[in-house]
Protein backbone atom coordinates (compact mmCIF):
# COMPACT_ATOMS: atom_id res chain seq x y z
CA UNK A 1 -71.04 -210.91 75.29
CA UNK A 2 -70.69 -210.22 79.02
CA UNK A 3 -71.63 -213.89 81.24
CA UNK A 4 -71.43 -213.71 84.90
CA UNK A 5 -72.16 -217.44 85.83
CA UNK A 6 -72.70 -217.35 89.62
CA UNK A 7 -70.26 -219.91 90.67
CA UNK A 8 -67.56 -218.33 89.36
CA UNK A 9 -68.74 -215.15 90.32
CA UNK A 10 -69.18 -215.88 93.61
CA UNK A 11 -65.33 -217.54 94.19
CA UNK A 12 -63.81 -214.42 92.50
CA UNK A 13 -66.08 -212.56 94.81
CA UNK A 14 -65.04 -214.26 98.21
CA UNK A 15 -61.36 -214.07 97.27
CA UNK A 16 -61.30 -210.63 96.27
CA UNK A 17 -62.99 -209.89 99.74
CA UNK A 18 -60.33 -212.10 101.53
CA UNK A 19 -57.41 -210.39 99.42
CA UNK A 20 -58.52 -206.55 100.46
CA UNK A 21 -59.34 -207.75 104.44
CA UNK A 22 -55.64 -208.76 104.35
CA UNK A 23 -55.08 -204.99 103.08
CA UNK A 24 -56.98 -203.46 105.41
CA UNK A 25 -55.64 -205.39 108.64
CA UNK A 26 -52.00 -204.16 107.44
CA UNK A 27 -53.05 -200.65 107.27
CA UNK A 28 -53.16 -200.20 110.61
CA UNK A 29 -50.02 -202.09 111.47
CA UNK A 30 -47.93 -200.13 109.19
CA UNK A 31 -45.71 -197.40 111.19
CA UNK A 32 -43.08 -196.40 108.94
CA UNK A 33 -41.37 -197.23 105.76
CA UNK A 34 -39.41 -200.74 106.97
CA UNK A 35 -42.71 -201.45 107.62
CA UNK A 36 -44.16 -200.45 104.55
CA UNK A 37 -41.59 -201.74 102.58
CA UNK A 38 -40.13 -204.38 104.42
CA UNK A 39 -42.05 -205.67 106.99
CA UNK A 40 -39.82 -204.49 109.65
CA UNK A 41 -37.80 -207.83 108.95
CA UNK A 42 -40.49 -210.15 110.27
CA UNK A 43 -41.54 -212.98 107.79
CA UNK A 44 -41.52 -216.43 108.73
CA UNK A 45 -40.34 -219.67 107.36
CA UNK A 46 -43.19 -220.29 104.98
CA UNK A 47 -44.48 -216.93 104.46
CA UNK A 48 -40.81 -216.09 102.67
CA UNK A 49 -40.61 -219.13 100.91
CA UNK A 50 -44.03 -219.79 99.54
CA UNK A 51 -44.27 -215.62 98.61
CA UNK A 52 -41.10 -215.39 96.89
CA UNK A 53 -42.07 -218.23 94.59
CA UNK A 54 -45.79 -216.81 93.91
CA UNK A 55 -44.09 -213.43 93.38
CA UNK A 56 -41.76 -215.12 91.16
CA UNK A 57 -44.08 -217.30 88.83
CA UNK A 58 -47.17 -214.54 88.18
CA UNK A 59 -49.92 -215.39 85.80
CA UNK A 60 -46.82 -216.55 83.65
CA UNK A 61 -47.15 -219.94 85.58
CA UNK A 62 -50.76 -220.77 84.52
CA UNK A 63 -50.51 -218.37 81.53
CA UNK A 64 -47.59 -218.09 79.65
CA UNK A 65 -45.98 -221.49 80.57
CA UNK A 66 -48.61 -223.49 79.56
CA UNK A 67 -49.02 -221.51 76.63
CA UNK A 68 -45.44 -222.07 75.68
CA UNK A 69 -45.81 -225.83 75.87
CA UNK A 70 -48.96 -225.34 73.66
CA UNK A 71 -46.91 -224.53 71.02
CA UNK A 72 -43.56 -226.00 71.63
CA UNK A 73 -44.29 -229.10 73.35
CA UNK A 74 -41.39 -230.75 75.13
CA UNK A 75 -38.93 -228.54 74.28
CA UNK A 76 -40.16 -226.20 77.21
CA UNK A 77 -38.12 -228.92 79.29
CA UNK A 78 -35.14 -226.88 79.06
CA UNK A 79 -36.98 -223.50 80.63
CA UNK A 80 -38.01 -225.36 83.51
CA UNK A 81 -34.70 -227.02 83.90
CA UNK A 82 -32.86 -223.50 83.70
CA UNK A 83 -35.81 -222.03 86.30
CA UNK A 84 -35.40 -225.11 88.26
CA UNK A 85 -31.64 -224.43 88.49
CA UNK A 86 -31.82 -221.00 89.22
CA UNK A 87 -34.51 -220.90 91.78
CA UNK A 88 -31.70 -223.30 94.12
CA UNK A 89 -28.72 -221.73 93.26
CA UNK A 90 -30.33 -218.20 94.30
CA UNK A 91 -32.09 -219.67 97.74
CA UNK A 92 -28.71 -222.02 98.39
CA UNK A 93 -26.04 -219.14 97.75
CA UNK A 94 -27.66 -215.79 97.43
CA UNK A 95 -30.58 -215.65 100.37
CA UNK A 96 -27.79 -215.96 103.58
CA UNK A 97 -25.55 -213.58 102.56
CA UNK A 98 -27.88 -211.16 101.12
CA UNK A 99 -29.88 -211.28 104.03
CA UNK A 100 -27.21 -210.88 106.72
CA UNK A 101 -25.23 -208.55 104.26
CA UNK A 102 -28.04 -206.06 103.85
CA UNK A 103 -28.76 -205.89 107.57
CA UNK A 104 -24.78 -205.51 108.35
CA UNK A 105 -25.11 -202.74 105.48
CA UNK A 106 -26.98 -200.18 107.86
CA UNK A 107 -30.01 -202.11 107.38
CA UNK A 108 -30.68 -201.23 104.12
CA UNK A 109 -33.90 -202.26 103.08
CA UNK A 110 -34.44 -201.61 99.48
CA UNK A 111 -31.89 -202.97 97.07
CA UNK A 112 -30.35 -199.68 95.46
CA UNK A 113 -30.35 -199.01 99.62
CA UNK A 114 -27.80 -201.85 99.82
CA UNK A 115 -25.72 -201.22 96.74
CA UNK A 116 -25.11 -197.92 97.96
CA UNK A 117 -23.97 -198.86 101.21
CA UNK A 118 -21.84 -201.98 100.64
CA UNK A 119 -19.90 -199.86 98.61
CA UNK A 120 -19.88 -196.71 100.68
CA UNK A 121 -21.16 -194.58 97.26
CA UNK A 122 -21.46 -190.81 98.51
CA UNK A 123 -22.16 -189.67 95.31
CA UNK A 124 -25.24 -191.51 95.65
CA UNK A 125 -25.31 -192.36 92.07
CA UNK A 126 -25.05 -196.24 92.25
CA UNK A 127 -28.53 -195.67 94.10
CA UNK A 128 -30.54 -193.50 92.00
CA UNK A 129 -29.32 -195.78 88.40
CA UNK A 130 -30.39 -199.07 90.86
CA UNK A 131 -33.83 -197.39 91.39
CA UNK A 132 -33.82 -195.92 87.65
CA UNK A 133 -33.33 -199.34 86.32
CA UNK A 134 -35.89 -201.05 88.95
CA UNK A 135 -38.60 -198.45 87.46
CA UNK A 136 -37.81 -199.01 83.97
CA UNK A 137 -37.63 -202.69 84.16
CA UNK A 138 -40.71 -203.13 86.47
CA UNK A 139 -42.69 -200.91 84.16
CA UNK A 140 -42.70 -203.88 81.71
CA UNK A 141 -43.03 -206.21 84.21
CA UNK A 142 -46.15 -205.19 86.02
CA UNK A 143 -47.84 -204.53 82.65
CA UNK A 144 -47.41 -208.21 82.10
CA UNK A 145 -49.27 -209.24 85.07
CA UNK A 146 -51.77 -206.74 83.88
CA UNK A 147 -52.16 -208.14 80.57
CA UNK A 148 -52.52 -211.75 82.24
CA UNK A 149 -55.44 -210.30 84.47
CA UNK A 150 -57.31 -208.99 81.87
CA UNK A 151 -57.24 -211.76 79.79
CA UNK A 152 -58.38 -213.82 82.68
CA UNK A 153 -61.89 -211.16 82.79
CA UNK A 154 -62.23 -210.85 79.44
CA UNK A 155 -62.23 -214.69 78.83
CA UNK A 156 -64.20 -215.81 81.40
CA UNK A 157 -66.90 -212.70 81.80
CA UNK A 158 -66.51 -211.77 77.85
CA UNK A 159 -66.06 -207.82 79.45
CA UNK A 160 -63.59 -206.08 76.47
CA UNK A 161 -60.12 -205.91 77.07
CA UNK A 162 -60.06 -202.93 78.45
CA UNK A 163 -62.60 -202.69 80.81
CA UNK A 164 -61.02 -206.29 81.95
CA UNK A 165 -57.69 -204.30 82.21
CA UNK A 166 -58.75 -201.80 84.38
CA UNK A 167 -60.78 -204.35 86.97
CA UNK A 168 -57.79 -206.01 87.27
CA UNK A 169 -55.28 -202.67 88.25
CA UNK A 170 -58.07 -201.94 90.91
CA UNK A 171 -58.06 -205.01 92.15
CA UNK A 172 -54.12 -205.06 92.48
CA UNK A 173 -53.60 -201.30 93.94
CA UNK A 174 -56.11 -201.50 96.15
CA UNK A 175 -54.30 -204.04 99.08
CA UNK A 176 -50.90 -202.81 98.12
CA UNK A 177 -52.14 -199.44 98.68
CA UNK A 178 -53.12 -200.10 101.94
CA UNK A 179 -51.62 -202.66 103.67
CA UNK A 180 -47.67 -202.35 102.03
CA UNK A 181 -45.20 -205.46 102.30
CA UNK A 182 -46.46 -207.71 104.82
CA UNK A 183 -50.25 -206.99 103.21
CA UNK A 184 -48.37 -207.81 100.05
CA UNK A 185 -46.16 -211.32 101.42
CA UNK A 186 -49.55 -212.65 103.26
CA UNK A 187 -51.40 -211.94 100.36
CA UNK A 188 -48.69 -213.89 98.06
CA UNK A 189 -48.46 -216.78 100.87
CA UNK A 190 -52.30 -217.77 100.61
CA UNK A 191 -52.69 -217.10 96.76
CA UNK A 192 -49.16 -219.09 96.51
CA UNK A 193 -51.18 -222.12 98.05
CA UNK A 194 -54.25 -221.39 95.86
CA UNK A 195 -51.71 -221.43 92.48
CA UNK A 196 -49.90 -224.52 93.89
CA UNK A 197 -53.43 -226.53 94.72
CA UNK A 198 -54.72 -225.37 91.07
CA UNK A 199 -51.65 -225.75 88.89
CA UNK A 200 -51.49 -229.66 89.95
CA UNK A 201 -55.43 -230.55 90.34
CA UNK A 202 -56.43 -229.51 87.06
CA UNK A 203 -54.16 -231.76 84.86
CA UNK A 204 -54.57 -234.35 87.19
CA UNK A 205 -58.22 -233.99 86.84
CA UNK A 206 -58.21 -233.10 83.37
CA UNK A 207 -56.04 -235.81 82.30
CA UNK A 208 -58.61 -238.73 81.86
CA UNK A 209 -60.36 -236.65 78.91
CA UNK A 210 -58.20 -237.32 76.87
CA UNK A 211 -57.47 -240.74 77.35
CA UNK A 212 -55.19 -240.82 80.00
CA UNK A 213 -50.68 -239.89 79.86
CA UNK A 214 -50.36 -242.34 76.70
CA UNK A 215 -53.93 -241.07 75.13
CA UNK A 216 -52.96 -237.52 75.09
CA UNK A 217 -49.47 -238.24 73.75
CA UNK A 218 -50.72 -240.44 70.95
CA UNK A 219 -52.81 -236.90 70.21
CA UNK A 220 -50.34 -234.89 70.84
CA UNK A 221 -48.10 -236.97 68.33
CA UNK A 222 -50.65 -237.15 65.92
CA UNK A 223 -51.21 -233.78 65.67
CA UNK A 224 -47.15 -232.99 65.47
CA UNK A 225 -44.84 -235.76 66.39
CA UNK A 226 -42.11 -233.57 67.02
CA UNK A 227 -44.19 -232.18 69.77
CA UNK A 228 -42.89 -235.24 71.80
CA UNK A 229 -39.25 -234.77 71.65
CA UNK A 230 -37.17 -232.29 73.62
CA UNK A 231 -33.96 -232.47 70.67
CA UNK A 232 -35.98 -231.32 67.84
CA UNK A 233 -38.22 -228.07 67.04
CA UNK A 234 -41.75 -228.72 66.18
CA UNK A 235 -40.57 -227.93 62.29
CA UNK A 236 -38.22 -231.24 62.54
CA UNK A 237 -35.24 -229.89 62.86
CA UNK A 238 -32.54 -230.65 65.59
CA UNK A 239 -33.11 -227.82 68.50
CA UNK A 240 -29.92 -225.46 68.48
CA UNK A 241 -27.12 -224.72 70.56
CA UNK A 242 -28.27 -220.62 71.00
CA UNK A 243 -32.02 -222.39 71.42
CA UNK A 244 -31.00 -224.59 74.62
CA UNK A 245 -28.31 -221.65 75.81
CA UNK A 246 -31.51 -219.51 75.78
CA UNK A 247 -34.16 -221.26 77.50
CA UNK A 248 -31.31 -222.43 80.03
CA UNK A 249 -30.14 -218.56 80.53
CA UNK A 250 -33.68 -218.27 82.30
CA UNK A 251 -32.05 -219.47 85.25
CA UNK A 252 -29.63 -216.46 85.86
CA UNK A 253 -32.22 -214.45 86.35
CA UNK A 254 -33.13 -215.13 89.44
CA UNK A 255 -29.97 -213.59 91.15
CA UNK A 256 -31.18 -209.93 89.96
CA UNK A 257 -35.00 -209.98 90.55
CA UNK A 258 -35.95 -207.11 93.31
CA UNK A 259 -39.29 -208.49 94.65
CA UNK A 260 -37.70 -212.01 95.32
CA UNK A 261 -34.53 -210.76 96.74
CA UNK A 262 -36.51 -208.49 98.94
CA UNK A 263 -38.26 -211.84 100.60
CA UNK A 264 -34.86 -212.74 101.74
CA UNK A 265 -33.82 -209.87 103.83
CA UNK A 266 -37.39 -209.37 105.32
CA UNK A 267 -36.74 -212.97 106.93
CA UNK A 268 -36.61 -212.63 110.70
CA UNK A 269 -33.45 -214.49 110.70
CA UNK A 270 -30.77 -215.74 107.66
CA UNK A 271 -31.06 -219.43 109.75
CA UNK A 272 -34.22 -219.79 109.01
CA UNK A 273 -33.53 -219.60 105.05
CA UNK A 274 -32.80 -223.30 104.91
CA UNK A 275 -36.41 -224.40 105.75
CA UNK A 276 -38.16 -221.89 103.33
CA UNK A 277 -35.45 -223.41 100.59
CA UNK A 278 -36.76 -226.63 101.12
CA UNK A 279 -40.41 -225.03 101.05
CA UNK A 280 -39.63 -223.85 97.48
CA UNK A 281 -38.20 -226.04 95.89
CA UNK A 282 -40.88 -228.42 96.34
CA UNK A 283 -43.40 -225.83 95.17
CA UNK A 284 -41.33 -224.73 92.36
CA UNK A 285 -40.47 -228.16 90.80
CA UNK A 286 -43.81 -229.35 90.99
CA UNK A 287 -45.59 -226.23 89.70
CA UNK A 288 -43.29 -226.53 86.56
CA UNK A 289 -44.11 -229.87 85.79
CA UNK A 290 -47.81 -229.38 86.35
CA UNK A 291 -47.73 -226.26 84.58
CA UNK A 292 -46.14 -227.70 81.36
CA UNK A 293 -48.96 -230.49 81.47
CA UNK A 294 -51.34 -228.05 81.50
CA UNK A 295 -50.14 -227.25 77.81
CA UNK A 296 -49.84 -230.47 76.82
CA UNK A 297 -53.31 -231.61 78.00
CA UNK A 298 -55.01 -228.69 76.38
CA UNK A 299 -53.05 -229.62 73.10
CA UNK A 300 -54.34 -232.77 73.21
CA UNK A 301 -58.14 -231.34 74.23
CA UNK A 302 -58.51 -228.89 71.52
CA UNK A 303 -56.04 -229.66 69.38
CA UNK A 304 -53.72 -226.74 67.83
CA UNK A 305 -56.26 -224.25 67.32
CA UNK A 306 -54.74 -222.03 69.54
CA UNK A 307 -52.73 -219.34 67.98
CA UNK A 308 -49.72 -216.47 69.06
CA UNK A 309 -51.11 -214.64 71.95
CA UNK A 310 -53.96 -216.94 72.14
CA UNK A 311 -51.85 -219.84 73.19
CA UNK A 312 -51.60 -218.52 76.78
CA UNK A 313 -55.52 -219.28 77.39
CA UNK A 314 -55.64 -222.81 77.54
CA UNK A 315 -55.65 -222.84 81.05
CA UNK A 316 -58.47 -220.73 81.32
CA UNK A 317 -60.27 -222.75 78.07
CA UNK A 318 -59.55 -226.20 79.84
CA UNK A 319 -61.13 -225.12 83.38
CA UNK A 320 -64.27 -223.78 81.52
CA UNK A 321 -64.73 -226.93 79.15
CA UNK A 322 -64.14 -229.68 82.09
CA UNK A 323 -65.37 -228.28 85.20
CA UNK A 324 -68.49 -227.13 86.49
CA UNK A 325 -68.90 -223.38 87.32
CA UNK A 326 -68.07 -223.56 91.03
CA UNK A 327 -64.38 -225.74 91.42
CA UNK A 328 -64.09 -223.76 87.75
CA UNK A 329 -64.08 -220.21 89.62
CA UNK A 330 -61.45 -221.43 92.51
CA UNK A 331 -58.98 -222.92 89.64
CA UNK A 332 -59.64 -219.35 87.97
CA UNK A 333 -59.45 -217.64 91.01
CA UNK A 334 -55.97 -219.26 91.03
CA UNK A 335 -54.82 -217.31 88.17
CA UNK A 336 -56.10 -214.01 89.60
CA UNK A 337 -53.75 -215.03 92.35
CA UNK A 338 -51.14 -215.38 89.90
CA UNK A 339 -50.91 -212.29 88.63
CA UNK A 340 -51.76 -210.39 91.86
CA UNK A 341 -48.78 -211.76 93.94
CA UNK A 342 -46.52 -210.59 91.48
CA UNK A 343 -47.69 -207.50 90.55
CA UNK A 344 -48.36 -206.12 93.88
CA UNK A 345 -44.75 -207.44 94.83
CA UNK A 346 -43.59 -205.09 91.88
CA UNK A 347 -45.50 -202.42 92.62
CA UNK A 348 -44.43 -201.96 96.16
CA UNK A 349 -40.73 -202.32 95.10
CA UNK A 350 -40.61 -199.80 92.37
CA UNK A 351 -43.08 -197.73 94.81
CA UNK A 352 -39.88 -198.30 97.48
CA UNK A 353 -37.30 -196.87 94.58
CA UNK A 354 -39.37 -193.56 94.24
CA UNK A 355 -39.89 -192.61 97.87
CA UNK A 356 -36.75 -194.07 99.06
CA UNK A 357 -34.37 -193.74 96.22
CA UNK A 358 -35.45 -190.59 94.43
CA UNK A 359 -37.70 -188.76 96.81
CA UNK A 360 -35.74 -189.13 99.78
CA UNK A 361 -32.32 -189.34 98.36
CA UNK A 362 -32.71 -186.29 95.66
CA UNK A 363 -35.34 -183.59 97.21
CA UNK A 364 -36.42 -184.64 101.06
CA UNK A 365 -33.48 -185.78 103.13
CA UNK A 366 -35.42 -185.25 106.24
CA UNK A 367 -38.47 -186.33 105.21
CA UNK A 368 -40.54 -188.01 107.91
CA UNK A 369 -41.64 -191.79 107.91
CA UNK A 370 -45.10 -191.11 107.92
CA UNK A 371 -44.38 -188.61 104.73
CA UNK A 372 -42.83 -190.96 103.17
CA UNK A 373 -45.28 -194.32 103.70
CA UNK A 374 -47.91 -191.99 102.32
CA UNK A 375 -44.99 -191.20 99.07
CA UNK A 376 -44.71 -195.05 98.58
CA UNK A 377 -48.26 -195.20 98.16
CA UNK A 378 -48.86 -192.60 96.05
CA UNK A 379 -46.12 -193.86 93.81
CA UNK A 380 -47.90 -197.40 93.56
CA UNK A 381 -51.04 -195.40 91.91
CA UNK A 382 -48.57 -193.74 89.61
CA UNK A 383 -46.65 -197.11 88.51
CA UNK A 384 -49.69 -198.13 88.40
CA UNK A 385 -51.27 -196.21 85.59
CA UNK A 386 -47.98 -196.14 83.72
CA UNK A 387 -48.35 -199.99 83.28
CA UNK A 388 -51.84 -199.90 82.65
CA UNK A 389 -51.31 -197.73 79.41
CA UNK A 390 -48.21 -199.75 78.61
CA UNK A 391 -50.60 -203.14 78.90
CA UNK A 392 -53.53 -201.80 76.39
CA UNK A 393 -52.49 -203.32 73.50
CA UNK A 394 -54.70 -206.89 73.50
CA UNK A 395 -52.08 -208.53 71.31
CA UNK A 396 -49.56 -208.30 74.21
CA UNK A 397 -48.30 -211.65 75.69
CA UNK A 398 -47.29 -212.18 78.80
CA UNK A 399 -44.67 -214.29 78.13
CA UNK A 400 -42.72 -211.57 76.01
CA UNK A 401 -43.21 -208.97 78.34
CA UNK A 402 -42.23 -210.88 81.38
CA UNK A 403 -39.16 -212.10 79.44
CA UNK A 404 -38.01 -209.01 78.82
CA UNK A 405 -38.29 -207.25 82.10
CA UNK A 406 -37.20 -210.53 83.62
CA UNK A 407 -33.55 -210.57 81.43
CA UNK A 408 -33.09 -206.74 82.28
CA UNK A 409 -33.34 -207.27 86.17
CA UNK A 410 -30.97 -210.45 85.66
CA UNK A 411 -28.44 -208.71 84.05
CA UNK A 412 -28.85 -205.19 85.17
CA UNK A 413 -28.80 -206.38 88.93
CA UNK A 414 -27.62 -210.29 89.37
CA UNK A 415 -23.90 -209.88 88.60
CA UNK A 416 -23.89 -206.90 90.87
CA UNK A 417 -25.51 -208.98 93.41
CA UNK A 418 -23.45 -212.24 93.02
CA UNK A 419 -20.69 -210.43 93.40
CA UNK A 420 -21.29 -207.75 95.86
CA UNK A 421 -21.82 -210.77 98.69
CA UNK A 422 -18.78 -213.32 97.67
CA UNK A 423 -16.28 -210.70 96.29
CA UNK A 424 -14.87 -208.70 98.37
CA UNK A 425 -11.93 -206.87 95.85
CA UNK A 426 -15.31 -205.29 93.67
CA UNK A 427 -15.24 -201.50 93.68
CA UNK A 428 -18.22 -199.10 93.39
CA UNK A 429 -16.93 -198.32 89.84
CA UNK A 430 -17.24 -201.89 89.14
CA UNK A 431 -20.72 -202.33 90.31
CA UNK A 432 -21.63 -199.01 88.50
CA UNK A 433 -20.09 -200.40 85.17
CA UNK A 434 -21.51 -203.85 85.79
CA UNK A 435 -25.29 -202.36 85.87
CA UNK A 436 -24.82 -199.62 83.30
CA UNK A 437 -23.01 -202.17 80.82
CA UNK A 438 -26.33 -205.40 82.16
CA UNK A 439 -29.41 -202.62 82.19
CA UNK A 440 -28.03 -201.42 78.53
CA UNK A 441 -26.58 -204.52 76.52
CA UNK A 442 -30.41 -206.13 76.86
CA UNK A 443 -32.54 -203.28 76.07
CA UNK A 444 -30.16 -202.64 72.78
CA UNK A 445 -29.59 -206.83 71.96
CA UNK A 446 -33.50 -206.73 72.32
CA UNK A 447 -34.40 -204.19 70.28
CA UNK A 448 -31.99 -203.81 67.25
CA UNK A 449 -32.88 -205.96 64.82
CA UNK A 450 -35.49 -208.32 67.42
CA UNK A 451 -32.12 -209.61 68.98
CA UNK A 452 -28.71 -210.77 67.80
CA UNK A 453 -28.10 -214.56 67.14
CA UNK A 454 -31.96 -215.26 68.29
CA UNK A 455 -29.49 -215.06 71.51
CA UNK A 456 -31.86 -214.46 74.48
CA UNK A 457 -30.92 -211.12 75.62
CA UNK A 458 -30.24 -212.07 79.54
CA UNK A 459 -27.27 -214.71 78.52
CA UNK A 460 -25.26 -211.53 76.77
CA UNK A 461 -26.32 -209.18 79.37
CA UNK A 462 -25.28 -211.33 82.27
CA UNK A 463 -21.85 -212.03 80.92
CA UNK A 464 -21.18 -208.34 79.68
CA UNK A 465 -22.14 -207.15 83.07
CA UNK A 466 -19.83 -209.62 85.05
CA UNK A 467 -17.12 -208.86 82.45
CA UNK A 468 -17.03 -205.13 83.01
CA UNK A 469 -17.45 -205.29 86.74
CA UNK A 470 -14.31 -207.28 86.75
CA UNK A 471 -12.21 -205.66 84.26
CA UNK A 472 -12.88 -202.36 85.96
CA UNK A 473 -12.83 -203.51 89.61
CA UNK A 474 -9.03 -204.22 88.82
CA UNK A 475 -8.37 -200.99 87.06
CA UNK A 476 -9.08 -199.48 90.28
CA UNK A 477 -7.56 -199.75 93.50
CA UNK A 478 -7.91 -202.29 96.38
CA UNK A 479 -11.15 -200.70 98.28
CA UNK A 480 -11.43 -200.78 102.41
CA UNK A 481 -15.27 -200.75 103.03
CA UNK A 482 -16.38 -201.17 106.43
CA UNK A 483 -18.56 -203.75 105.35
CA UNK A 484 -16.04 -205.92 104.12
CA UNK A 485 -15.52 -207.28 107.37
CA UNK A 486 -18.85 -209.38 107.95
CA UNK A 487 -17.91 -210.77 104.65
């Protein structure tokens, strides 16, 4: 049954409108693909910090996380201490040298742009398996954030899923269409704010309706004591080694995820990487908390009725039982963010692998900017659609699908990454073996018999990878690439 209350309407309304002006105004400030794709190196302080962490979380902040701690309880501690440890490590060790690495690298602006010229690969195939792997990978990923925006319309409006499902892709393609990177990183800055504002007001406000912190963990622990503990699984038992490895391994995925790496080299300068670190941190370690407390208050609220896919609603379920229609469409309008500041993100980078990696590379060497701006775009549309009949299936969860794409970008791409800026022996044959041996090891651990070990497919992916680029980095011989030098 369709119900369009008109508070809610009216705050998805204004932020849609606000969302598509930002489009618009880009449109005409795009000139040619580093703008498009890039930004033509311009972001500021804030804009790169508080993007790259809205790009980062997607509806899986207010969706799946919550949903996780739904079901699991406490024991989602140790995926926000792995994320937690991962988002610094990548902004303290990865963002400066990447940044002033990809710039000394001919100013490559797309990632397979910079593999292929810190190693000096002629054969250009280092490039086109980056962008291969980018496509594949993001294919899963954006269908994730689809997924998340659909069950945000069908939820709240009661539209079916798949008329939700395809408001939400318009929604998405239509500013990224338009206005390209910097439409993309202002969009992502505001609805970063809007998440961040959300994710923290509504437990704090939600939290007295169930009797305060100690009333909703005597429900919680009512309902499932062994909710309440962080060594035990909610069956009793004591969590596992592999279980703890696996939530931790979430962390080393942040080294090898495109559409955050690309905030860092659009900075306008590598110095000012140390105030957007600080920026990000505080929005990340806060958002996880809050997040997580989201779960546990709507545990406590509705008690375990929530089932599977299901789970990831509560956010949405807790706004619409506690708050009235108005604040209730800006907290939802904060999961629309969500998923739009990641999906567009992914959009515009796998959109940046076909113009810039395939088209230009493989059939239009001399293809002009303006051809290829109007390539990019075309290839969001077609990413696009691919996701939206990968996302049809209502059962989907966002959690799943963003934990696979997110392990095959961390493995595929972070070894290469880590050490493409702090080792300066790698070869090209190393890098190729190190994402051939990453991309491959997760998509076969994940899908031959649902995973080895219950071993989270980014922890063996990310040590096979680093394994093979070293083992045949020092078959080969001692390489003497220009770039070496601002190393």
């Amino acid at each position: 049954m369709i119900n369009l209350d008109i508070g809610i309407v009216a705050s998805f309304l204004l932020y849609l409108s606000l969302m598509l002006f930002i489009g618009i105004y880009y449109y005409s400030k795009t000139k040619d693909l580093s703008d498009y794709i890039l930004g033509g190196r311009g972001l500021g302080s804030w804009v790169t910090s508080l993007s790259a962490q809205a790009s980062d979380m997607s509806g899986w902040l207010l969706l799946g996380l919550p949903g996780y701690a739904y079901i699991a309880g406490f024991e989602a501690f140790w995926l926000t201490l792995g994320l937690g440890i991962g988002t610094y490590i990548n902004w303290k060790f990865v963002a400066v040298k990447l940044r002033d690495l990809s710039e000394a690298a001919e100013n490559s602006i797309t990632m397979p742009d910079y593999f292929e010229n810190r190693f000096e690969d002629k054969t250009k195939l280092l490039r086109v398996l980056s962008a291969f792997f980018i496509l594949i990978f993001f294919l899963i990923y954006t269908s994730s954030g689809f997924v998340a925006g659909a069950k945000l319309f069908s939820t709240v409006f009661g539209f079916s899923y798949t008329i939700a499902l395809l408001i939400g892709v318009l929604v998405i393609i239509s500013y990224t269409f338009l206005g390209g990177f910097m439409a993309v990183s202002m969009t992502d800055f505001f609805q970063g704010i809007l998440m961040f504002i959300a994710v923290i007001l509504v437990p704090v406000l939600a939290i007295s309706s169930v009797g305060g912190v100690s009333g909703a963990m005597e429900k919680i622990g009512n309902i499932n004591p062994n909710l309440l503990s962080v060594v035990t699984t909610t069956s009793g038992e004591s969590i596992t080694l592999i279980s703890v490895l696996s939530l931790l391994a979430w962390g080393l995925g942040y080294y090898g995820q495109p559409h955050i790496l690309a905030r860092f080299m659009a900075i306008k300068s590598s110095g000012m990487l140390h105030k957007s670190r600080k920026i990000a941190m505080t929005w990340v370690i806060i958002s996880l908390a809050a997040s997580v407390m989201v779960g546990l208050i709507g545990l406590a609220y509705f008690g375990n009725v929530l089932e599977g896919a299901d789970s990831e609603k509560v956010f949405i379920l807790l706004v619409n039982a506690l708050f009235p229609s108005l604040l209730a469409g800006i907290f939802l309008s904060a999961i629309l963010a969500a998923v739009m500041s990641t999906a567009d993100s992914q959009l515009l980078v796998a959109s940046s692998a076909i113009s810039e990696d395939f088209y230009k590379v493989l059939f239009r060497k001399n293809a002009s900017q303006k051809e290829l701006v109007w390539v990019s775009r075309g290839a969001v549309i077609l990413v696009a659609l691919i996701a939206f009949f990968i996302a049809l299936d209502p059962e989907s969860s966002v959690l799943e699908l963003v934990a696979y794409a997110w392990a095959g970008f961390g493995a595929a791409f972070g070894p290469l990454v880590l050490f493409s800026i702090y080792w300066k022996r790698m070869t090209k044959n190393g890098a190729l073996a190190g994402l051939i041996t990453g991309g491959l090891t997760v998509i076969i651990w994940k899908n031959i018999s649902g995973g080895i070990f219950e071993l989270y497919e980014l922890l063996p992916g990310f040590v096979a990878a680093s394994l093979a680029i070293i083992v045949v980095t020092y078959l080969g011989k001692q390489p003497d690439y220009k770039i070496l030098k601002n190393m």
